[in-house]
C-alpha atoms as a PDB file:
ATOM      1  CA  UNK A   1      -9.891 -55.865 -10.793  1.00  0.00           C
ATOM      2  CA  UNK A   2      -6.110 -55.392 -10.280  1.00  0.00           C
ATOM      3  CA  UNK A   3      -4.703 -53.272 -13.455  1.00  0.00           C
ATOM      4  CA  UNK A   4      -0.359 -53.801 -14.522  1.00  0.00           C
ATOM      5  CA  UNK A   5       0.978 -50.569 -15.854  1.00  0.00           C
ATOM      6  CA  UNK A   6       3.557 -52.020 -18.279  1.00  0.00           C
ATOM      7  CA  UNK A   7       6.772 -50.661 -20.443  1.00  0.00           C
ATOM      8  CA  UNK A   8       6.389 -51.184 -23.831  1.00  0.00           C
ATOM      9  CA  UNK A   9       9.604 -50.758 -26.688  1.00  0.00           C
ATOM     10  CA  UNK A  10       8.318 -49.772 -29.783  1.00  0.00           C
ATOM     11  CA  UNK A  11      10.574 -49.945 -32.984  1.00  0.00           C
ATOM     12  CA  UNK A  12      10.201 -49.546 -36.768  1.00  0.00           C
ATOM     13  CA  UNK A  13      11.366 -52.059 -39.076  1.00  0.00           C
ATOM     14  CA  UNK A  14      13.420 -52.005 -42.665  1.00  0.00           C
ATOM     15  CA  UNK A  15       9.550 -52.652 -43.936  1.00  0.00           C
ATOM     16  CA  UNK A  16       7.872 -49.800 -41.789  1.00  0.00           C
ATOM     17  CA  UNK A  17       6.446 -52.021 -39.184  1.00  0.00           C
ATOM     18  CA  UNK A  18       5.860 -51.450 -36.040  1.00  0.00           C
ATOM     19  CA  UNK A  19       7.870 -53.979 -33.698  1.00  0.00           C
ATOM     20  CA  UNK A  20       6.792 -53.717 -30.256  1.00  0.00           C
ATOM     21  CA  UNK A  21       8.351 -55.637 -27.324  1.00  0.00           C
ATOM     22  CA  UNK A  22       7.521 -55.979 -23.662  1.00  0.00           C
ATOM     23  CA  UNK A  23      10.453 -56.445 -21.608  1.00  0.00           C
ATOM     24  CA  UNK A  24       8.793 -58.099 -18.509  1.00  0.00           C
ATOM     25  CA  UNK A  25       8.187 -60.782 -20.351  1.00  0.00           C
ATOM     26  CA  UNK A  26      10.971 -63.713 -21.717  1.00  0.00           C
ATOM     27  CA  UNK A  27       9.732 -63.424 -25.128  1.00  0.00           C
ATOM     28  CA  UNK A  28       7.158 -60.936 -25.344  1.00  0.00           C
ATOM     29  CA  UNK A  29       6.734 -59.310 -28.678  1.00  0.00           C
ATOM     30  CA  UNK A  30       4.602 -58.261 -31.639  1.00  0.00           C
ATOM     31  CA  UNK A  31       4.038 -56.273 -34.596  1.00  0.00           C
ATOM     32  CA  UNK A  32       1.665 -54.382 -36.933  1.00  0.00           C
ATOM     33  CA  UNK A  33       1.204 -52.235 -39.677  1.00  0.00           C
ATOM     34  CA  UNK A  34       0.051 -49.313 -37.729  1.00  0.00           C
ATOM     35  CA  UNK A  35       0.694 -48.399 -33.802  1.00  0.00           C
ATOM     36  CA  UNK A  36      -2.671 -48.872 -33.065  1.00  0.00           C
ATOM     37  CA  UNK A  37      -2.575 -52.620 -34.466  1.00  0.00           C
ATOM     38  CA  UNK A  38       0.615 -53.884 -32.616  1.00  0.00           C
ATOM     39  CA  UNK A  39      -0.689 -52.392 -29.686  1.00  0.00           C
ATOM     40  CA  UNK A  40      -3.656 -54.466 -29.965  1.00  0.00           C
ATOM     41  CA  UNK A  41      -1.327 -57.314 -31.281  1.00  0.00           C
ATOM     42  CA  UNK A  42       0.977 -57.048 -28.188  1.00  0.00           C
ATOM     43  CA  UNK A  43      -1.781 -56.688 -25.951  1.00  0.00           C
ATOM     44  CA  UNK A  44      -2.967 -60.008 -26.960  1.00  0.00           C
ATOM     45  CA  UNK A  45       0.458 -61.928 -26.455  1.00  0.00           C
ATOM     46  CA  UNK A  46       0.899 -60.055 -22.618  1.00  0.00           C
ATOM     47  CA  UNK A  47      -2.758 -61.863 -21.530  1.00  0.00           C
ATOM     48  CA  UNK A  48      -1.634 -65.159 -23.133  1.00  0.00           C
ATOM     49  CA  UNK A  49       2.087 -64.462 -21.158  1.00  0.00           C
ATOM     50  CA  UNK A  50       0.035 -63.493 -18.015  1.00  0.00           C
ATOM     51  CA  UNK A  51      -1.667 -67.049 -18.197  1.00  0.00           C
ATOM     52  CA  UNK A  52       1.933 -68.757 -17.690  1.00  0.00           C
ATOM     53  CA  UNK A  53       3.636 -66.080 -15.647  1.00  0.00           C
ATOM     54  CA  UNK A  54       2.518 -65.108 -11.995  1.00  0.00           C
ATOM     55  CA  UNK A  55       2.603 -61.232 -11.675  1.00  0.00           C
ATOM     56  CA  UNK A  56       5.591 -62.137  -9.146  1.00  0.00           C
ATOM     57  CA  UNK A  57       7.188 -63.543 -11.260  1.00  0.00           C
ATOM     58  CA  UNK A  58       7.966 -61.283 -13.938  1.00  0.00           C
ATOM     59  CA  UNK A  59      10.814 -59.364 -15.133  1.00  0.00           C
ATOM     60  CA  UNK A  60      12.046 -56.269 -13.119  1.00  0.00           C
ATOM     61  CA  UNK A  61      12.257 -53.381 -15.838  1.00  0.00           C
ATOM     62  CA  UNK A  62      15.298 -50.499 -14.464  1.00  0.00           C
ATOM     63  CA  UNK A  63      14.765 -48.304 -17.275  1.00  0.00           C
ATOM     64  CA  UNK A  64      16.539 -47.017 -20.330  1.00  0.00           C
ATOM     65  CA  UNK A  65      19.965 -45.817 -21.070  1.00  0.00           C
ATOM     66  CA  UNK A  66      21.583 -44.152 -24.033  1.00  0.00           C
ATOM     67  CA  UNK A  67      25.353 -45.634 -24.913  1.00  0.00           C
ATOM     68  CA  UNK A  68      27.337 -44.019 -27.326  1.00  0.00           C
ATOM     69  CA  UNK A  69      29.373 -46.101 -29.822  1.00  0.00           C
ATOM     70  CA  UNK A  70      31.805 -44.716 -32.654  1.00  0.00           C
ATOM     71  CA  UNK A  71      31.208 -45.837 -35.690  1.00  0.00           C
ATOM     72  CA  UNK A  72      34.527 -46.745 -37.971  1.00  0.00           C
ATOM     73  CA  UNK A  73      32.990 -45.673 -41.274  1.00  0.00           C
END
């Protein structure tokens, strides 16, 4: 069985959820009350992206970078 290491954003809401994204996929998010469950969550919504997308087909992920902006306060 052929395993996909993936990158996975993870963000907190204004409500303290957890907003997790997937960037090789168009689309690909979820959320949860806990880590654990939008984990779960997201993991769910990658196999049903998997059964439209061909593993060739995805998204090439570069990485992160940090930008600074100035704020005008």
């Amino acid at each position: 069985m052929e395993k996909l290491h993936l990158p996975i954003i993870i963000e907190m809401d204004e409500d303290g959820y957890y907003i997790i994204s997937c960037p090789m996929f168009k689309g690909c998010h979820s959320y949860g009350k806990t880590i654990e469950e939008a984990m779960k969550n997201i993991k769910e919504v990658i196999e049903m992206c998997l059964e439209e997308t061909k593993v060739e087909e995805l998204n090439k992920f570069v990485g992160f970078r940090e930008l600074e902006v100035v704020l005008n306060v």
